[in-house]
Protein backbone atom coordinates (compact mmCIF):
# COMPACT_ATOMS: atom_id res chain seq x y z
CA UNK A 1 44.47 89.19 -85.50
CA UNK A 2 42.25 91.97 -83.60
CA UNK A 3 39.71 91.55 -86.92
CA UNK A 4 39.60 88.34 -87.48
CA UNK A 5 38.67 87.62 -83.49
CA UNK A 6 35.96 89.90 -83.84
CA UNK A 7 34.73 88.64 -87.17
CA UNK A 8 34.30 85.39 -85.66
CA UNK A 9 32.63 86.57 -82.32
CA UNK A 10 35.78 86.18 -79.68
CA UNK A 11 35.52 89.83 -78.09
CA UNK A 12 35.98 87.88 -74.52
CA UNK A 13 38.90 86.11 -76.03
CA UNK A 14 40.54 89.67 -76.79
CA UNK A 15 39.67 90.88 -73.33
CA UNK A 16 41.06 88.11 -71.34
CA UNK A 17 43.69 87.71 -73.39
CA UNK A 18 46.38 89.77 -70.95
CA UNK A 19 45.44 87.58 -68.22
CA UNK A 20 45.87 84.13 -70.25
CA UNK A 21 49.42 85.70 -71.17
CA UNK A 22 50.42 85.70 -67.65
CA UNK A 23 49.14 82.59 -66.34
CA UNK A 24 51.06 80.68 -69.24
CA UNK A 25 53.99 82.44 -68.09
CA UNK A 26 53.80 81.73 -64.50
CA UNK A 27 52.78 77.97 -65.66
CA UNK A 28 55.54 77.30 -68.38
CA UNK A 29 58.11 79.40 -66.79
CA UNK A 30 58.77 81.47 -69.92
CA UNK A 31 58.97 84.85 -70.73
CA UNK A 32 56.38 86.21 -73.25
CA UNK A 33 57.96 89.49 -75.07
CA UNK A 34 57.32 91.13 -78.70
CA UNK A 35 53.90 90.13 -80.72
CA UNK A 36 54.31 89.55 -83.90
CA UNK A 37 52.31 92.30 -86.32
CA UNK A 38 51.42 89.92 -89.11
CA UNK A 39 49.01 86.74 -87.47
CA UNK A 40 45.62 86.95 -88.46
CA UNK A 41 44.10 83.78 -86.81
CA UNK A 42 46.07 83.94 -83.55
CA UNK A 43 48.02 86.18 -81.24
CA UNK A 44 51.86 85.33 -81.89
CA UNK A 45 54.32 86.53 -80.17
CA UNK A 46 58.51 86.22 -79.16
CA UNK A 47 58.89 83.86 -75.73
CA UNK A 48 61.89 82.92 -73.65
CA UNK A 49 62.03 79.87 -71.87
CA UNK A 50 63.60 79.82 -68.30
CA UNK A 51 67.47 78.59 -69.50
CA UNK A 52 67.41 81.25 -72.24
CA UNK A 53 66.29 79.15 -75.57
CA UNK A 54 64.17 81.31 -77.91
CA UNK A 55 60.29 80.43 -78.50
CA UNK A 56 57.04 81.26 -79.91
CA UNK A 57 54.03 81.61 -77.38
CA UNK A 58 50.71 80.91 -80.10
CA UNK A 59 47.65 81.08 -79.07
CA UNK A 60 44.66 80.37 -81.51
CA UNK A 61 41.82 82.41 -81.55
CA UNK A 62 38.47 80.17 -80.43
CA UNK A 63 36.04 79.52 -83.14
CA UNK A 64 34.24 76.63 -84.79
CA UNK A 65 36.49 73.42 -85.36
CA UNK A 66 38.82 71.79 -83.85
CA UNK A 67 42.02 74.21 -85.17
CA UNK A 68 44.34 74.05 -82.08
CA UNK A 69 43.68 70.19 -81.77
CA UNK A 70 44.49 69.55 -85.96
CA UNK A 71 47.83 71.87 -85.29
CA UNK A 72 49.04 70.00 -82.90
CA UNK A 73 48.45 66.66 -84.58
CA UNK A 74 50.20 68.17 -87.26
CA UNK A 75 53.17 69.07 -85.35
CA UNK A 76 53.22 65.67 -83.04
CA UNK A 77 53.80 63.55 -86.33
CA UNK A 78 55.71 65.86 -87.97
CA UNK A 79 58.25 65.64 -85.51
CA UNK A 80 60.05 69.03 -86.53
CA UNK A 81 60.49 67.69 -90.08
CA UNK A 82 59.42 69.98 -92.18
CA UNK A 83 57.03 71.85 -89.88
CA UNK A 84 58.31 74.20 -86.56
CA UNK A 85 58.76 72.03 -83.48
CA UNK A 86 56.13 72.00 -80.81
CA UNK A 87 57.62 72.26 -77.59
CA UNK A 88 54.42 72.40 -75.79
CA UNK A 89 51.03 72.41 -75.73
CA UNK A 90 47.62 73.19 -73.66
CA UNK A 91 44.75 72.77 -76.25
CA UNK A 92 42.01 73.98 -73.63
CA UNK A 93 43.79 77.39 -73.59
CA UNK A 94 44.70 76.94 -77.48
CA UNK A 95 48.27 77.44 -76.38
CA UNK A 96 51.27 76.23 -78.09
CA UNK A 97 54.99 76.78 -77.55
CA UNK A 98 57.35 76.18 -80.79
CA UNK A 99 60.99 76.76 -81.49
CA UNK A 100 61.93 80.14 -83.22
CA UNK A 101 62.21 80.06 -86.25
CA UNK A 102 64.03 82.70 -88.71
CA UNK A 103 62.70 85.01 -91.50
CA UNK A 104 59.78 84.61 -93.85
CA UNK A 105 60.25 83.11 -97.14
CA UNK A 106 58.12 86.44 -98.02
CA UNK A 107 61.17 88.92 -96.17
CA UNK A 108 63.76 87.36 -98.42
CA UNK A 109 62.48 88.82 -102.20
CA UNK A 110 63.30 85.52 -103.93
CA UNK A 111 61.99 85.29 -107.88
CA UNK A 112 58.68 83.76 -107.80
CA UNK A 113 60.19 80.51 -109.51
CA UNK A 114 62.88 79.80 -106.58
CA UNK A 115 59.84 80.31 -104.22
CA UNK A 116 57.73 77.78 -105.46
CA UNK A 117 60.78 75.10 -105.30
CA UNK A 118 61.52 76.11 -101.84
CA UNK A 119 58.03 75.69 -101.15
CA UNK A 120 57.10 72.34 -103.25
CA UNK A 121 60.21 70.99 -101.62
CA UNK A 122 59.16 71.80 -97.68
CA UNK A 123 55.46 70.87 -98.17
CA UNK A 124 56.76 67.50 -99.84
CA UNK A 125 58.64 66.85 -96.37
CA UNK A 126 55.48 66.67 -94.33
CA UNK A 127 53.58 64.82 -96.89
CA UNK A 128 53.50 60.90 -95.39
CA UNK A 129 50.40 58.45 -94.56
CA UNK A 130 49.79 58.41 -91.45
CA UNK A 131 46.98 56.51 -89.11
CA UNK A 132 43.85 58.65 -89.09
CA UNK A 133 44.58 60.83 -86.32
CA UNK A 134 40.84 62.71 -86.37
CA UNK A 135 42.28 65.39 -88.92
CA UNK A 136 39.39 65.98 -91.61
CA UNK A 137 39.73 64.77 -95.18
CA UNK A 138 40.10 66.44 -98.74
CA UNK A 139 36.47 66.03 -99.23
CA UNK A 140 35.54 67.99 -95.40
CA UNK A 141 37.87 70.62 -96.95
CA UNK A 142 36.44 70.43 -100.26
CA UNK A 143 32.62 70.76 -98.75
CA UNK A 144 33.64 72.81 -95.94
CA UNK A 145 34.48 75.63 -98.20
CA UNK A 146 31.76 74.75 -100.88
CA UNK A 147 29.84 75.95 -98.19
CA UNK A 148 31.01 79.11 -96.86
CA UNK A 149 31.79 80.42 -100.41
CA UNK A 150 28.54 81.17 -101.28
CA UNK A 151 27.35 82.23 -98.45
CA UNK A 152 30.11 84.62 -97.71
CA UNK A 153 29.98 85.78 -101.15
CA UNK A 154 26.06 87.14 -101.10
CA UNK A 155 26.83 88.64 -96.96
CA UNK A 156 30.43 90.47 -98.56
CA UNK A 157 27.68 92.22 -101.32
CA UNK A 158 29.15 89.65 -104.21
CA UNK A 159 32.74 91.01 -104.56
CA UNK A 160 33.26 88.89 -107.88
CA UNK A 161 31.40 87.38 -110.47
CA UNK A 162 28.29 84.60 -110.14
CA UNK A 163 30.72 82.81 -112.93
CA UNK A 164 33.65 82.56 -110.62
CA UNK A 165 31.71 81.37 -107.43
CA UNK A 166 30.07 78.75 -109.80
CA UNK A 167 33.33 77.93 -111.22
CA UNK A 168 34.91 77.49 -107.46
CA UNK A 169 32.06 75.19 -106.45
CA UNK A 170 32.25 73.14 -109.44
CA UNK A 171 35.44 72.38 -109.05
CA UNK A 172 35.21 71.75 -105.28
CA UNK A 173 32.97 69.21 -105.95
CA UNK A 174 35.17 67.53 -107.98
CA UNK A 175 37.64 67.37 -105.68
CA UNK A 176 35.24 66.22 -103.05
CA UNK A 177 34.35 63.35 -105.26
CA UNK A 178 37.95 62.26 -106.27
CA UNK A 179 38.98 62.03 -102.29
CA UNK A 180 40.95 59.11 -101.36
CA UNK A 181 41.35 57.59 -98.13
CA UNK A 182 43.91 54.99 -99.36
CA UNK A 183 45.69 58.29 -101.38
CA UNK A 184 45.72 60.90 -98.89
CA UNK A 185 48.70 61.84 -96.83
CA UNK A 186 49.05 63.87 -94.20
CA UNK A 187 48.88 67.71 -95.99
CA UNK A 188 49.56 71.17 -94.17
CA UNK A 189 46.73 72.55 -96.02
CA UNK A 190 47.79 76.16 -96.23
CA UNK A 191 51.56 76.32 -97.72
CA UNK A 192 52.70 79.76 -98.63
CA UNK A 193 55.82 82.16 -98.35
CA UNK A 194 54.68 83.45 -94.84
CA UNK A 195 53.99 80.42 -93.81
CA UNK A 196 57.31 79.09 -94.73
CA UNK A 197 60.23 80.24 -92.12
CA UNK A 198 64.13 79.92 -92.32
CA UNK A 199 65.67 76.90 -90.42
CA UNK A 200 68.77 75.55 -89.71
CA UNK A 201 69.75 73.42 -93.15
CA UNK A 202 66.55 75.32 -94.93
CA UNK A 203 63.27 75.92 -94.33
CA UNK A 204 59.82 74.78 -92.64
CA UNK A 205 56.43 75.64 -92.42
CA UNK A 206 54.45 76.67 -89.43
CA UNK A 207 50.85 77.11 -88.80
CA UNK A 208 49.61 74.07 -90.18
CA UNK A 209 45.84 73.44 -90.93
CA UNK A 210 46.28 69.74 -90.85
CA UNK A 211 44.40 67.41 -93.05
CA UNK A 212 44.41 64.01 -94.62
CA UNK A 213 43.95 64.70 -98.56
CA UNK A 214 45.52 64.28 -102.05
CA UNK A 215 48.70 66.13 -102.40
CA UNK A 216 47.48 68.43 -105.31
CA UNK A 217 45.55 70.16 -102.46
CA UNK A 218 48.48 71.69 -100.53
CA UNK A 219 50.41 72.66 -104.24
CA UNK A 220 46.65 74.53 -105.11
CA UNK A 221 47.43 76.88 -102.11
CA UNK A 222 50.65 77.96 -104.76
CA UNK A 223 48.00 78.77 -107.18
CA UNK A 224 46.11 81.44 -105.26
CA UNK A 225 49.48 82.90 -104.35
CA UNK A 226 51.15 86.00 -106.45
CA UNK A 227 47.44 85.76 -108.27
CA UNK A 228 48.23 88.54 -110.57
CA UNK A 229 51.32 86.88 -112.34
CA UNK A 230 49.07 84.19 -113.32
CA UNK A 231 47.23 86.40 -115.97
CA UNK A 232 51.66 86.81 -117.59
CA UNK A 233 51.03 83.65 -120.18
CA UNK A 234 49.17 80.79 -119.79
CA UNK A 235 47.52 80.54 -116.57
CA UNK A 236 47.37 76.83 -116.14
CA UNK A 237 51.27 76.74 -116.79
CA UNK A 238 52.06 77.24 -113.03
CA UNK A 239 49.99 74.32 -111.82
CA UNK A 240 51.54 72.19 -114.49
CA UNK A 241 55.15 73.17 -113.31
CA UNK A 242 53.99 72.39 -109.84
CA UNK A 243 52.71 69.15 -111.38
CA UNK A 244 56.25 68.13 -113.25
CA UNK A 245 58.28 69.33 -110.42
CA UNK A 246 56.67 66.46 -108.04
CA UNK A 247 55.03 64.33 -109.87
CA UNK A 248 51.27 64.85 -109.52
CA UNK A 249 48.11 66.18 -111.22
CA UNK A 250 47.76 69.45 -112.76
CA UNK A 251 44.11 69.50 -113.29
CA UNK A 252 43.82 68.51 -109.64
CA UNK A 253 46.38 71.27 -108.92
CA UNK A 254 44.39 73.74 -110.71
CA UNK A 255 41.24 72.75 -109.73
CA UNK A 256 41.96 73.33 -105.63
CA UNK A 257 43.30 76.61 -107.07
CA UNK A 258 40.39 77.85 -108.64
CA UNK A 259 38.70 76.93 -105.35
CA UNK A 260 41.59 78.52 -103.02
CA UNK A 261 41.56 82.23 -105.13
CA UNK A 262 38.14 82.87 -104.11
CA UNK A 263 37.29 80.85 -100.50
CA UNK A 264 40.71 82.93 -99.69
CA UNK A 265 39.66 86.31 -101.31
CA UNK A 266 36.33 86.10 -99.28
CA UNK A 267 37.89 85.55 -96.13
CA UNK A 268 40.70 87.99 -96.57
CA UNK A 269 37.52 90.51 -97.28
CA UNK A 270 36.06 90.09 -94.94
CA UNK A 271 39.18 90.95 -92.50
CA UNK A 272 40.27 93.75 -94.52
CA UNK A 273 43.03 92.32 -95.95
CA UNK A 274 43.54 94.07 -98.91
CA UNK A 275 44.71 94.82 -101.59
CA UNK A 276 45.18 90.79 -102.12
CA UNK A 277 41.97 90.04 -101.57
CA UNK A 278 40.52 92.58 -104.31
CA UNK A 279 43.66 90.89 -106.61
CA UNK A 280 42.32 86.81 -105.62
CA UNK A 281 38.79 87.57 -106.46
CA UNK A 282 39.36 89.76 -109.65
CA UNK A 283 41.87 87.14 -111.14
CA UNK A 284 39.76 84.35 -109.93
CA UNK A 285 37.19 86.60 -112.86
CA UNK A 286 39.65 87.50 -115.18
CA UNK A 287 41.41 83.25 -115.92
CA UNK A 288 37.48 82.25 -116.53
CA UNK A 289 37.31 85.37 -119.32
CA UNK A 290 40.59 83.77 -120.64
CA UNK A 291 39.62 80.51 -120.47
CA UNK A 292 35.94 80.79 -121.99
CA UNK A 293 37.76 81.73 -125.66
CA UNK A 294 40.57 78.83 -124.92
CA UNK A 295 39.93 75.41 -127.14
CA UNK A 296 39.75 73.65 -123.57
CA UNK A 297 37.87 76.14 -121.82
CA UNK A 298 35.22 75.77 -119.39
CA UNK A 299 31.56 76.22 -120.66
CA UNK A 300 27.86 76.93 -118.41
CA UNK A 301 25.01 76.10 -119.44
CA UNK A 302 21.53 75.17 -117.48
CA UNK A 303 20.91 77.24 -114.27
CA UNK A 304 23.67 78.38 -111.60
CA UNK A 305 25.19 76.20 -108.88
CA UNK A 306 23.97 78.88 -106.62
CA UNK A 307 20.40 78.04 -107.58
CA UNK A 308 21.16 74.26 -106.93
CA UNK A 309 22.16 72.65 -109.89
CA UNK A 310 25.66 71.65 -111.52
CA UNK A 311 25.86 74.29 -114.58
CA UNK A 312 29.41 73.43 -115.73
CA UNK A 313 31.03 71.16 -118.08
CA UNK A 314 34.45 70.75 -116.45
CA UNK A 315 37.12 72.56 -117.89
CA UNK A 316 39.73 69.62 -119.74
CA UNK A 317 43.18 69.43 -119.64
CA UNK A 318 45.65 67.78 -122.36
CA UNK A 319 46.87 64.44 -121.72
CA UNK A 320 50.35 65.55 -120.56
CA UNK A 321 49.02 68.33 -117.91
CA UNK A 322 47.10 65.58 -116.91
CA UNK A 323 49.73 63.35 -116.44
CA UNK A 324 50.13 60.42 -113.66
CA UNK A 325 53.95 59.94 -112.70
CA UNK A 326 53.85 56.89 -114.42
CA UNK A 327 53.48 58.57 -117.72
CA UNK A 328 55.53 61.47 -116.59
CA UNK A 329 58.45 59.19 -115.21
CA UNK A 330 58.48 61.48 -112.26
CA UNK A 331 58.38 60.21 -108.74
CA UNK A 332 55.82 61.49 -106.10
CA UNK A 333 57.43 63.95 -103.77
CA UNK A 334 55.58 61.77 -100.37
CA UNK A 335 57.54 61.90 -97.15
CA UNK A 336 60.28 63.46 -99.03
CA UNK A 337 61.83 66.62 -101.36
């Protein structure tokens, strides 16, 4: 948590931060007790409310955007279905209090192929259409990190490959073009096994970016995750088991993927997170080494997004990885498992 406030310039934050503790405890009569060691964009830790029920005390570290504000949007509609239960909130401060919630889906050492049920089958729970709410779209997403990719990239000394970052961008444009106001539903936006708790009757996600996109883009979270055991096989398999289990579109599925494995490994670099950031970026390198010898591999050609111009020919996939459900059979997992 300590890096990431500095990386993004909230030294005061960190000083105060002691006093803002106490004043939400005199003003919420709770008790504020053990941080959590694990946040990295807020300070976490175990509360007690005044008749004894457990809590969370979060409080988001200031930066650019509206992150505090989306969360809570999140969590109003959501209603405790499928994401942790606000039980308060006090966006000036970034402050939220939420039920406590049990172990990490990460603590429990579940095969990689339960885990991505578990998770395609919470995410799917908080997936609905909603009224726009002010949340930003697949295609802010899409350009938001189209931007900081490269840019981060060149400051971090270029921790992967020019043909990755291109690769990314392409398909983040893509993305950004196929966005759907009449499609989206409401999306978490960063679904993973430490973001996914125990809960009475199963499980449910917390920290919630909040947007208003296609599906595919919280199930291309899954495919930056456990980036190594994508290289066992066929890469693309995962995002078209992800696609078959609810119903959606691989390519799409891959495509956020490719975008997630290296916005993520940047970030997570520049934090210090490693070794999974070192494992995102060099797998992000190693699938495009695959790919460029597969029959339905991407190719380059002309100059470098990074000098401006679109230099890829979009990588294809076969007719049943592209699937819609109506050729599938399978019905979309919206507002439901």
């Amino acid at each position: 948590m300590r890096s990431k406030a500095l990386a993004v310039g909230a030294e005061q934050w960190l000083d105060d931060l002691p006093d803002l503790i106490a004043d939400l405890e005199r003003d919420w009569s709770i008790s504020v007790g053990r941080p959590y060691g694990d946040p990295t964009e807020a300070f976490v830790a175990e509360a007690t409310l005044a008749d004894g029920t457990p809590a969370v005390l979060k409080l988001v570290i200031p930066r650019d955007g509206n992150h505090a504000a989306n969360e809570a949007t999140v969590l109003r509609i959501a209603g405790g279905d499928g994401c942790v239960r606000m039980l308060r909130e006090d966006l000036p401060r970034g402050a939220l209090l939420l039920e406590r919630l049990g172990r990490s889906l990460a603590e429990l050492g579940l095969p990689l192929t339960e885990r991505l049920e578990i998770l395609c089958a919470t995410a799917s729970r908080v997936w609905r259409q909603v009224p726009d709410r002010g949340l930003p779209s697949g295609a802010d997403k899409a350009a938001g990190l189209a931007g900081y990719i490269p840019r981060a990239w060149d400051e971090l000394g270029r921790p992967c490959s020019e043909r990755a970052v291109d690769y990314a961008l392409a398909c983040a444009a893509e993305r950004g073009k196929a966005h759907d106001d009449e499609r989206a539903v409401l999306v978490h936006g960063d679904v993973h096994q430490w973001n996914t708790l125990e809960a009475a009757g199963g499980y449910k996600l917390v920290d919630p970016d909040g947007l208003l996109a296609e599906a595919e883009c919280d199930l291309g979270v899954l495919m930056r995750e456990d980036p190594e055991d994508l290289l066992h096989g066929d890469p693309r398999e995962r995002a078209r088991w992800l696609a078959r289990r609810c119903g959606l579109d691989a390519h799409a599925i891959w495509q956020w993927g490719a975008v997630e494995r290296v916005a993520t490994g940047l970030v997570l670099t520049t934090i210090g997170l490693q070794p999974v950031a070192a494992q995102m970026l060099a797998v992000a390198d190693r699938i495009l080494l695959r790919r460029s010898a597969a029959p339905d591999g991407c190719s380059y050609r002309g100059r470098s997004m990074l000098g401006g111009e679109l230099g890829v020919i979009f990588d294809s996939f076969s007719s049943a990885g592209r699937g819609s459900s109506a050729e599938t059979g399978l019905i979309p997992c919206v507002g439901g498992a």
